[in-house]
Protein backbone atom coordinates (compact mmCIF):
# COMPACT_ATOMS: atom_id res chain seq x y z
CA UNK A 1 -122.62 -21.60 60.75
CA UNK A 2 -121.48 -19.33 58.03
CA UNK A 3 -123.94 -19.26 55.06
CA UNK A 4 -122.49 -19.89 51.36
CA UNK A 5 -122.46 -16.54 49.04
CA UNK A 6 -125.30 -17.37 46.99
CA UNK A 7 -127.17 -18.29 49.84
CA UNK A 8 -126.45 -14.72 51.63
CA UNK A 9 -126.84 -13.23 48.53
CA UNK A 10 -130.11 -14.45 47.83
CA UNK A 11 -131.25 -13.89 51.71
CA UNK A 12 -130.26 -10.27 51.35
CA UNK A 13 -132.40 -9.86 48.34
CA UNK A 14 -135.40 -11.81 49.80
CA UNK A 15 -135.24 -9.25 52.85
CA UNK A 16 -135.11 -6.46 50.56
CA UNK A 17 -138.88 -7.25 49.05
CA UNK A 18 -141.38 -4.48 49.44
CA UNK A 19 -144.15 -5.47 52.89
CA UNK A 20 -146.89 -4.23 49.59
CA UNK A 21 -144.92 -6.80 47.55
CA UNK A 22 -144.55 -9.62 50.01
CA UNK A 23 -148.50 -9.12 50.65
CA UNK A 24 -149.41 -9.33 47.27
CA UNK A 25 -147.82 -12.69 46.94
CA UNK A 26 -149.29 -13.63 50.09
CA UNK A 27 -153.08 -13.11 48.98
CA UNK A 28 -153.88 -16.49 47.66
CA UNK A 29 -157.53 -15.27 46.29
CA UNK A 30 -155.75 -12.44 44.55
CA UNK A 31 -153.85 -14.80 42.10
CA UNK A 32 -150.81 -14.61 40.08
CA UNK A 33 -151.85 -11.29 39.00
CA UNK A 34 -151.65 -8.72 42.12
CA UNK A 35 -154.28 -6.67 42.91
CA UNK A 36 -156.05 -6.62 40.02
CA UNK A 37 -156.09 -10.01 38.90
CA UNK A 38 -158.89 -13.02 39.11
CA UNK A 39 -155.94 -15.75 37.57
CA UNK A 40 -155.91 -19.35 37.53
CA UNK A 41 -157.81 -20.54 40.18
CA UNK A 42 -159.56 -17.47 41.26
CA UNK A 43 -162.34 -18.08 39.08
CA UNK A 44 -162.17 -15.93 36.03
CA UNK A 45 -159.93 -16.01 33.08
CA UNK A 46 -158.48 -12.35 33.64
CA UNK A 47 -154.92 -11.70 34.95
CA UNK A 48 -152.92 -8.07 35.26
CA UNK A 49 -155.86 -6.87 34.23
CA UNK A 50 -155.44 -8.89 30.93
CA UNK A 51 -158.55 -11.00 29.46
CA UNK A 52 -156.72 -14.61 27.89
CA UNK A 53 -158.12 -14.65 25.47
CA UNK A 54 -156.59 -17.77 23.72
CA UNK A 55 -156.17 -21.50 25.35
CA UNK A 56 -152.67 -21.34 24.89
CA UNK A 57 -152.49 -17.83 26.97
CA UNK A 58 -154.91 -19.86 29.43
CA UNK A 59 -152.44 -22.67 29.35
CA UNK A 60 -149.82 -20.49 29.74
CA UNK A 61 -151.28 -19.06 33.16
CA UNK A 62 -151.61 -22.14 34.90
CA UNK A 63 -147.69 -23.05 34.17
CA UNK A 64 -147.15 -19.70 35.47
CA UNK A 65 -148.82 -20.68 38.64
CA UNK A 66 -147.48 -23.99 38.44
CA UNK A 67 -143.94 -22.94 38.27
CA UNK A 68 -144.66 -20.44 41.16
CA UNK A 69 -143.21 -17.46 39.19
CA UNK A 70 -145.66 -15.28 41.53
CA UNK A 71 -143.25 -16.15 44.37
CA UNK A 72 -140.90 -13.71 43.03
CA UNK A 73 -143.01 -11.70 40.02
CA UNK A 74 -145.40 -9.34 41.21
CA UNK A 75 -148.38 -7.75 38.58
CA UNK A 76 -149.13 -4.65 40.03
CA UNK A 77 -147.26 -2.08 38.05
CA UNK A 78 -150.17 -2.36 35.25
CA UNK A 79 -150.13 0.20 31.97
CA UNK A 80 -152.22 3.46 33.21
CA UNK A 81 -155.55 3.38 31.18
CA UNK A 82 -154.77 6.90 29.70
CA UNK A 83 -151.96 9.55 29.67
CA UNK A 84 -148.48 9.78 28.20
CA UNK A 85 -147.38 6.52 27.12
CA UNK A 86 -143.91 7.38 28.50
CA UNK A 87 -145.35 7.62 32.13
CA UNK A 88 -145.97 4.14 32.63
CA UNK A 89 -143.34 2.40 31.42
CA UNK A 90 -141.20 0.74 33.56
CA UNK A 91 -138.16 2.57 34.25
CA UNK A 92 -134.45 0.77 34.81
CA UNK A 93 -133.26 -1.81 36.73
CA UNK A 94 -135.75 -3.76 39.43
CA UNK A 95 -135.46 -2.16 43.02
CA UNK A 96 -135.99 -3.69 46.09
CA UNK A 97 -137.34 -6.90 44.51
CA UNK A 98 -136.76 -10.51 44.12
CA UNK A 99 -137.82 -10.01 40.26
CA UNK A 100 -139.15 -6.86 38.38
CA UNK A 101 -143.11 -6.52 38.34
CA UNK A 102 -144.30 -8.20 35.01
CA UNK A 103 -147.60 -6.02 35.14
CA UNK A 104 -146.56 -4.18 31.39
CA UNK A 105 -144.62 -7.42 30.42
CA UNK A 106 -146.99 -8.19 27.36
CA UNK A 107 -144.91 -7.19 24.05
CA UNK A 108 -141.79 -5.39 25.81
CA UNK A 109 -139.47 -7.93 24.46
CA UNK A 110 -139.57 -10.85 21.85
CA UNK A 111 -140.38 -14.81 22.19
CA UNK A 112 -137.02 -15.46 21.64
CA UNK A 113 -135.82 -13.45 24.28
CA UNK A 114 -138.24 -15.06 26.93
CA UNK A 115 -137.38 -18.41 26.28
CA UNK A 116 -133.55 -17.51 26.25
CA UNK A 117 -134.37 -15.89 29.59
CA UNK A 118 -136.05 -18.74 30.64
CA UNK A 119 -133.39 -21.56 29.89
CA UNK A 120 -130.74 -19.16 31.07
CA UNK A 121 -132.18 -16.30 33.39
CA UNK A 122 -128.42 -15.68 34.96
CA UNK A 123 -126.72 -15.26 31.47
CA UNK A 124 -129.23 -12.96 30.01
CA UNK A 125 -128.88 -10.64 33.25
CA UNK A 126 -125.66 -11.70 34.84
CA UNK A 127 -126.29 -11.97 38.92
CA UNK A 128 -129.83 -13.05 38.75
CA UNK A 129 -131.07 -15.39 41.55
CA UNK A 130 -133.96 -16.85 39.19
CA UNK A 131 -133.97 -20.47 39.13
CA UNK A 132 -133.32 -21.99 34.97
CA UNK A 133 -137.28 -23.34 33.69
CA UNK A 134 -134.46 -26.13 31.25
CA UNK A 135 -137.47 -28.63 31.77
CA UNK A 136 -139.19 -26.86 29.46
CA UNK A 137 -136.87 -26.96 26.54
CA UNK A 138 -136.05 -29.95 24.83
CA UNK A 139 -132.71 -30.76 22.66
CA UNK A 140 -133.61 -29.27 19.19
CA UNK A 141 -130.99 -28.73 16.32
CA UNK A 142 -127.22 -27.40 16.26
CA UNK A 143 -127.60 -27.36 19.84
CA UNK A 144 -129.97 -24.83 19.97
CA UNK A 145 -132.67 -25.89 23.24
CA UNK A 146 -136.71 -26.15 21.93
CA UNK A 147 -139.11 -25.10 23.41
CA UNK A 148 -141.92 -27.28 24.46
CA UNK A 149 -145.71 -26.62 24.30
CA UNK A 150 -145.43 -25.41 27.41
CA UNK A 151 -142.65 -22.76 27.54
CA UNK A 152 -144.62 -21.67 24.31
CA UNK A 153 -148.06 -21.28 26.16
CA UNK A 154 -146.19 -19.79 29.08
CA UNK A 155 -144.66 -16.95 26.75
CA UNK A 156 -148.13 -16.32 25.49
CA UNK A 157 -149.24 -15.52 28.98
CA UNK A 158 -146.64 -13.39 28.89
CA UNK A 159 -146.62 -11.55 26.15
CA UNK A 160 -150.40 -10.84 27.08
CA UNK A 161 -149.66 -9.23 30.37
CA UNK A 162 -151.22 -5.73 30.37
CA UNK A 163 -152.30 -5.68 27.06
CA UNK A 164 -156.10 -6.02 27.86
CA UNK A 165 -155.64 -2.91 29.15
CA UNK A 166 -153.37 -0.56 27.39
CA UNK A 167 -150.67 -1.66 24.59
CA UNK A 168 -148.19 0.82 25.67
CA UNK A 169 -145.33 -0.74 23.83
CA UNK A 170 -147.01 -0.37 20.95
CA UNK A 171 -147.24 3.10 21.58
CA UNK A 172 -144.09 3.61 22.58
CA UNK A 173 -142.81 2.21 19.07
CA UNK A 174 -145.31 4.35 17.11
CA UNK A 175 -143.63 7.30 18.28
CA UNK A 176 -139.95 8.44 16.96
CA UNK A 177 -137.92 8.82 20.21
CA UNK A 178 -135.85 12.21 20.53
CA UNK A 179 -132.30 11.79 19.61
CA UNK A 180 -130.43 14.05 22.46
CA UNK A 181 -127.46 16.18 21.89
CA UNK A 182 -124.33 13.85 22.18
CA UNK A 183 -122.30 14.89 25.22
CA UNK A 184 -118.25 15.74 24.53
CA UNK A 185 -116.27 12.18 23.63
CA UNK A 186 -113.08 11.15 25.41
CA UNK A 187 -111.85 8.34 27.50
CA UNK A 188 -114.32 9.36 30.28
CA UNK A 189 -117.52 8.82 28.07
CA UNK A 190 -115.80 5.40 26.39
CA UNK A 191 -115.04 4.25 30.08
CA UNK A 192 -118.81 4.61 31.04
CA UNK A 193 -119.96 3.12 27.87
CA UNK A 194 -117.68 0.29 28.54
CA UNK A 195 -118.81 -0.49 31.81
CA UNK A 196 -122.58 -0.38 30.41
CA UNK A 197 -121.53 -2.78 27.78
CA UNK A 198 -120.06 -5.21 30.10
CA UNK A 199 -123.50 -5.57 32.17
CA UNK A 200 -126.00 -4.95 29.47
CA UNK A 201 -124.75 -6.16 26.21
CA UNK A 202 -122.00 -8.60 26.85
CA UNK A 203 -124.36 -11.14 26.97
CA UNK A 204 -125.86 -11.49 23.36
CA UNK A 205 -122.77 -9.20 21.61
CA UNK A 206 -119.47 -10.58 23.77
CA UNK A 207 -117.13 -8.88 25.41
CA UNK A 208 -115.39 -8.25 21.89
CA UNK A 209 -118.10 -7.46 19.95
CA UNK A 210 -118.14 -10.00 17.67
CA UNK A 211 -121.92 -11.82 18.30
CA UNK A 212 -120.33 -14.44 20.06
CA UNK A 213 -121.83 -14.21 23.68
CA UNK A 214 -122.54 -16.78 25.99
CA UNK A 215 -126.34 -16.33 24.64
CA UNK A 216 -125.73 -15.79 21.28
CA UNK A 217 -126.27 -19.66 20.66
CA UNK A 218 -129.90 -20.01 21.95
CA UNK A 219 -131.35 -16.94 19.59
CA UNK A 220 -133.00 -17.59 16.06
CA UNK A 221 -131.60 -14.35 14.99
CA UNK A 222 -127.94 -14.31 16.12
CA UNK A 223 -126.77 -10.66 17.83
CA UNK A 224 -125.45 -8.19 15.80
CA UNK A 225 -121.28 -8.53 15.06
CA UNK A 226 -120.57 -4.97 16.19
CA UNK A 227 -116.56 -5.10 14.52
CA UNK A 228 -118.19 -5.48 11.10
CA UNK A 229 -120.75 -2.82 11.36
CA UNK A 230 -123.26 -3.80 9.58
CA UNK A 231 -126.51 -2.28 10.26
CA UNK A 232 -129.96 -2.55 8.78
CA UNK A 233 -131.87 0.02 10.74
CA UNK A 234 -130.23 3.08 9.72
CA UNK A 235 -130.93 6.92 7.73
CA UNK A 236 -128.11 5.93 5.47
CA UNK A 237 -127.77 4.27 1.46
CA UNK A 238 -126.59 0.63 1.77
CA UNK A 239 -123.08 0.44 1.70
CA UNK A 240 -122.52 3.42 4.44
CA UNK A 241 -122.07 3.05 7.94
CA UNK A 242 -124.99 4.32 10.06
CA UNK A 243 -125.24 7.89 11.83
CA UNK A 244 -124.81 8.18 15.44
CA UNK A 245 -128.21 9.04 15.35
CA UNK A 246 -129.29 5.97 14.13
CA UNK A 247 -127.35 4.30 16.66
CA UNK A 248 -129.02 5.92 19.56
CA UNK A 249 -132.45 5.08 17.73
CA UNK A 250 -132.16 1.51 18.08
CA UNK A 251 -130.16 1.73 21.39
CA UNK A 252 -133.61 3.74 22.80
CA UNK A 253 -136.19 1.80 20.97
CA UNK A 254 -134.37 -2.01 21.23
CA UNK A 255 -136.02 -4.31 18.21
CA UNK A 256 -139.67 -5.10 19.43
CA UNK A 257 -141.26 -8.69 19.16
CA UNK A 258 -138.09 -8.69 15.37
CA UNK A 259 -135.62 -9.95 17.82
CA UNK A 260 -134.16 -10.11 21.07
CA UNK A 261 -132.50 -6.63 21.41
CA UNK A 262 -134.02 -4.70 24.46
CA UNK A 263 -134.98 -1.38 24.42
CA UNK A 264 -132.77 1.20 26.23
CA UNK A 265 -134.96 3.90 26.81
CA UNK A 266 -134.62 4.16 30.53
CA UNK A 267 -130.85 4.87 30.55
CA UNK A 268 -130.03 8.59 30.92
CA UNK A 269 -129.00 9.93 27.86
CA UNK A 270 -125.67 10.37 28.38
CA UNK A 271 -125.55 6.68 29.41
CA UNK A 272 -127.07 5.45 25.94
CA UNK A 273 -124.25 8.36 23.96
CA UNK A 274 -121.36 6.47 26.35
CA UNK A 275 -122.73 2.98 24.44
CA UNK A 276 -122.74 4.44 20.95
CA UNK A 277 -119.15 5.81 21.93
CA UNK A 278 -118.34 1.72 23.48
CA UNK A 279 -119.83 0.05 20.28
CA UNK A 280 -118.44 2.31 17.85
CA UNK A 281 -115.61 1.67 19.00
CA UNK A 282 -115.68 -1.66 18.23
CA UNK A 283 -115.22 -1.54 14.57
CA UNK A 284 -112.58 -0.09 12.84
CA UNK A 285 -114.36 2.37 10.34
CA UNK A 286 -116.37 4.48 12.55
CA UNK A 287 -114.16 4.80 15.47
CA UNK A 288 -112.63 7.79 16.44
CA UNK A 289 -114.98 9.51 14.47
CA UNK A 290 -116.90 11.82 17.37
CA UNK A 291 -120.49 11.95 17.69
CA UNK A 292 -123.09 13.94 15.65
CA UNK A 293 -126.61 13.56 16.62
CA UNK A 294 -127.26 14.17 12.67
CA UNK A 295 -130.64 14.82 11.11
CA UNK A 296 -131.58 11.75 9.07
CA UNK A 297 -131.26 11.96 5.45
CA UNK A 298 -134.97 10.92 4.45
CA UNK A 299 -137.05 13.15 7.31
CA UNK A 300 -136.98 16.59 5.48
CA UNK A 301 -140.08 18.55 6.30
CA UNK A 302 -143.53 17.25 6.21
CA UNK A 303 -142.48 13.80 7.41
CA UNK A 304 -145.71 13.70 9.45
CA UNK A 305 -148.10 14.46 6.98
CA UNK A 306 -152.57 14.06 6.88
CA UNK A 307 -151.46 10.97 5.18
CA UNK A 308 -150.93 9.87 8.70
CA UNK A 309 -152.96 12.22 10.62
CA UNK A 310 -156.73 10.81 8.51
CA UNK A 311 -156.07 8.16 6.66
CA UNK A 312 -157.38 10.21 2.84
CA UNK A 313 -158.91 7.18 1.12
CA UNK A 314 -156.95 8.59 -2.51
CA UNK A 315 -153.74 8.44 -0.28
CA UNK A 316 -154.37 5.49 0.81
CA UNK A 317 -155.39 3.71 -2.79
CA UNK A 318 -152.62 5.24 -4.10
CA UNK A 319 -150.25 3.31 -1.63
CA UNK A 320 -152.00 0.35 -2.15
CA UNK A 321 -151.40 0.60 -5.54
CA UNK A 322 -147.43 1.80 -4.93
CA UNK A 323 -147.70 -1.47 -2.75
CA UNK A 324 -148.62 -4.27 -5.30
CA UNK A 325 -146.29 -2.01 -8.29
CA UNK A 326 -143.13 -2.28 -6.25
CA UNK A 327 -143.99 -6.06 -5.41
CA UNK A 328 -144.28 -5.47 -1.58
CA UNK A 329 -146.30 -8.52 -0.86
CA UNK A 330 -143.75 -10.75 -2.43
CA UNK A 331 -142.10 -10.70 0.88
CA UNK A 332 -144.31 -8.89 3.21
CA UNK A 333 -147.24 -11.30 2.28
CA UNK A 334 -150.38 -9.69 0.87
CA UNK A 335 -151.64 -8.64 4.13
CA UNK A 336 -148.16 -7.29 5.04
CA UNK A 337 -147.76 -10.41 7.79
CA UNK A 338 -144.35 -11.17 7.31
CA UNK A 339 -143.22 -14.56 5.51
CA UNK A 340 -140.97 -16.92 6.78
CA UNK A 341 -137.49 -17.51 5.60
CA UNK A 342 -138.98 -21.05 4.08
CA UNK A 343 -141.83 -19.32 2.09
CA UNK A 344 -140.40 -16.28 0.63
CA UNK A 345 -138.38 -16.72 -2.91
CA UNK A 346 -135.53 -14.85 -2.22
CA UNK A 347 -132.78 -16.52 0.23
CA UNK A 348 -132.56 -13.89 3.23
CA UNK A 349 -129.63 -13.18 4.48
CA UNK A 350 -127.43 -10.39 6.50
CA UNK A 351 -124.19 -9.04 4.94
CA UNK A 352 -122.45 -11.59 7.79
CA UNK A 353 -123.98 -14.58 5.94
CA UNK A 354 -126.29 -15.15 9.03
CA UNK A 355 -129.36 -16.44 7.72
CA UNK A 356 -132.66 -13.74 8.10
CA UNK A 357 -135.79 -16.43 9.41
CA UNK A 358 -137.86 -14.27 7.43
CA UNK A 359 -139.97 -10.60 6.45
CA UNK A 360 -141.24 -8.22 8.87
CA UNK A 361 -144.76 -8.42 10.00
CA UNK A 362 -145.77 -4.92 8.97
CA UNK A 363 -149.02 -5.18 10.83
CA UNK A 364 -148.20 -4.53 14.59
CA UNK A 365 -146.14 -1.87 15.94
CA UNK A 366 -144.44 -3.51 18.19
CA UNK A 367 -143.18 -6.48 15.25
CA UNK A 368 -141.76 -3.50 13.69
CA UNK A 369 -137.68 -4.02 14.28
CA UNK A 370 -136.92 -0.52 13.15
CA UNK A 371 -140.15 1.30 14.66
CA UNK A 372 -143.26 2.25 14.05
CA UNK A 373 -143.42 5.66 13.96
CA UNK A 374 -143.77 7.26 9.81
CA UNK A 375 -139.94 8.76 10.05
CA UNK A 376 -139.15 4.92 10.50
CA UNK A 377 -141.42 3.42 8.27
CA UNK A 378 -139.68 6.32 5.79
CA UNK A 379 -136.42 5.17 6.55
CA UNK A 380 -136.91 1.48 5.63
CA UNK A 381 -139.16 2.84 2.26
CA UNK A 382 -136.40 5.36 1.04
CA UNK A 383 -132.77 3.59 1.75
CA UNK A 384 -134.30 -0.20 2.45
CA UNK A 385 -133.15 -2.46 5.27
CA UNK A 386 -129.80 -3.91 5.00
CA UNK A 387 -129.85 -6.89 2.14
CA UNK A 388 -133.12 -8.48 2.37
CA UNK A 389 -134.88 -4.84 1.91
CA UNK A 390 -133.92 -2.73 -1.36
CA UNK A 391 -134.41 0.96 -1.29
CA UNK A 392 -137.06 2.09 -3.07
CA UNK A 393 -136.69 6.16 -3.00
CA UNK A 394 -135.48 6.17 -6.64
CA UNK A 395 -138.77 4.24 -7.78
CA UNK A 396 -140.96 6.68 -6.32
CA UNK A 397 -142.01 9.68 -8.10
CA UNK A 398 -141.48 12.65 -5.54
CA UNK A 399 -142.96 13.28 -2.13
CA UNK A 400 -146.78 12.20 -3.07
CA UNK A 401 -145.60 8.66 -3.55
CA UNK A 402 -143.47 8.39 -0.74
CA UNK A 403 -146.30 9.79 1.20
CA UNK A 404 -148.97 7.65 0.08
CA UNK A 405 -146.94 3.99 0.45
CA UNK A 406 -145.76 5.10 3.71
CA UNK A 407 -149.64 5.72 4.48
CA UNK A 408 -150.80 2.46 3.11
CA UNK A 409 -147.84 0.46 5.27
CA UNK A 410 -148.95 2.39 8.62
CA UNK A 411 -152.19 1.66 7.60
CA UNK A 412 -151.44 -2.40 7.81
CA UNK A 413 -151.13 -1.72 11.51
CA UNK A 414 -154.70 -0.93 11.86
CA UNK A 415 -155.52 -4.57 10.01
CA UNK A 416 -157.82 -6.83 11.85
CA UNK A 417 -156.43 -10.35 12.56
CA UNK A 418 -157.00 -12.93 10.93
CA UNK A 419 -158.45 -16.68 12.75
């Protein structure tokens, strides 16, 4: 009897799983979290080498097992306790498994792209053989699905995988990724880039560019219209389009916890130039204009300063007091959490008209959607971030001040949480 194609497709992949794989899923005592893990029902609250530390990340764990996402999810690819955070991230597509080890899943991408990925696993990556988790959604409004108290808890589990261990994302958006030289453009480089764009980015930005993918509808913030150009995360005054640099930035470093773009990082170089040549190409003032891996504008020399290096207490009172001048906590709260969209008194929005749910949460790395690193937190400081973000490099008086606030907003990061 001749098997259906999903069903051969899905046999071929199941025969394709690691023996080390298939036996970690096979060690009942060893829980949902590989090798390392004492998880629901083992006994101990610790999974992927992750203390829960919250009953909804508890919660969360036991709908994990419930669901039997360890059927096709291993945990053994856990953050290495020290060395370059670049070594253990995970690197490209999943190989020879059902699905890709969730062992360093905690903060590599937002909620909002975990519950997409959850109601609709096969339109967020086209081809994937996990099953849609739609009874944990419920209708909610303009269409958009819920999600319940449980697809909330489960994210939490999530989004706490490997952390008890290392944060490496965190790390990885504290540090200003390397902006390679572009290679030579032509139709073989746009070719490439759209090929990548059809698999990776389709999705969320449609075939056309214009934020209208088949996922589009079930994100809070809606994906970026690539015809119109309009980018907040960029070296550039408001008003100008973005250097290619810029674009490569946020191809590599993807938007943290912000929103639901991915990071990049894994693709070759020349991979990640062949999308900035696909999505410039989308809108009609920056294409056909090359690529220039330009310097950008507000990172002359010094950028990294002791500022950043010790923390000087006068540095760091002087930014506090740059903060509350410049009104800062208006938006950013007065512990730099973010505000939502509901609280703040301005009414967010992008130059599209697409409504902003609200201020960055300055106070983790990773919730950081332009990075972490002090070039970024320059960046947002000197030319601001799109329209919800004014630039403030004309209120400050020199270096010292620009200096000092960018100390006092890296600072935030080091904030302890509140109850």
């Amino acid at each position: 009897m001749a098997l259906a194609p999903e069903t051969s497709r899905f046999l071929r992949r199941i025969l394709s799983v690691p023996l080390l794989v298939l036996g970690a899923l096979a060690c009942g005592d060893r829980g949902a979290g590989g090798r390392e893990s004492t998880g629901p029902g083992a006994g101990g609250p610790a999974v992927g080498a992750t203390l829960l530390g919250s009953d909804s990340e508890r919660s969360g764990a036991a709908v994990y097992e419930r669901e039997n996402c360890a059927r096709c999810h291993s945990q053994l690819d856990g953050p290495a306790v020290t060395g370059p955070v670049r070594l253990p991230l995970p690197q490209g597509r999943p190989v020879s498994r059902v699905g890709p080890d969730l062992g360093a899943e905690g903060h590599r991408r937002s909620d909002d792209w975990q519950y997409a990925h959850l109601y609709a696993p096969s339109a967020i990556t086209p081809g994937s053989p996990m099953p849609a988790s739609r009874s944990l959604f419920r209708p909610g409004a303009h269409g958009r699905p819920e999600p319940t108290v449980e697809a909330a808890d489960l994210v939490a589990y999530l989004q706490a995988l490997g952390r008890g261990r290392r944060d490496v994302w965190a790390e990885f958006r504290r540090s200003e990724p390397e902006v390679a030289p572009p290679p030579a453009t032509g139709r073989a480089l746009l070719e490439r880039g759209t090929l990548l764009y059809a698999e990776l980015c389709a999705s969320c930005h449609g075939l056309s560019g214009d934020g209208c993918g088949e996922v589009a509808p079930l994100l809070a913030i809606p994906p970026r219209d690539l015809t119109a150009a309009h980018y907040r995360f960029k070296s550039t005054p408001g008003g100008e389009p973005p250097e290619d640099g810029d674009l490569y930035r946020i191809l590599t470093l993807g938007t943290g916890l912000g929103s639901s773009m991915p990071a990049f990082y894994w693709l070759p170089p020349e991979d990640r130039w062949a999308l900035v040549s696909r999505v410039k190409d989308f809108s009609p003032r920056l294409r056909e204009t090359g690529l220039l891996a330009s310097a950008a504008r507000p990172e002359g020399p010094g950028a990294e300063g002791p500022a950043e290096q010790g923390g000087e207490a006068g540095a760091l009172a002087r930014g506090r007091r740059l903060w509350g001048d410049l009104g800062c906590a208006g938006c950013h709260g007065a512990e730099g959490r973010g505000m939502a969209r509901e609280e703040g008194p301005f009414v967010w929005a992008d130059p599209d008209g697409a409504a902003v749910p609200g201020s960055g949460d300055l106070t983790h790395a990773c919730a950081l959607r332009g990075g972490a690193s002090p070039r970024a937190i320059e960046r947002a400081i000197v030319v601001g971030v799109g329209l919800m973000m004014p630039a403030y490099g004309d209120a400050l008086e020199g270096e010292e001040d620009r200096r000092a606030l960018r100390a006092f907003v890296l600072a935030l990061q080091d904030a302890p949480e509140g109850p």
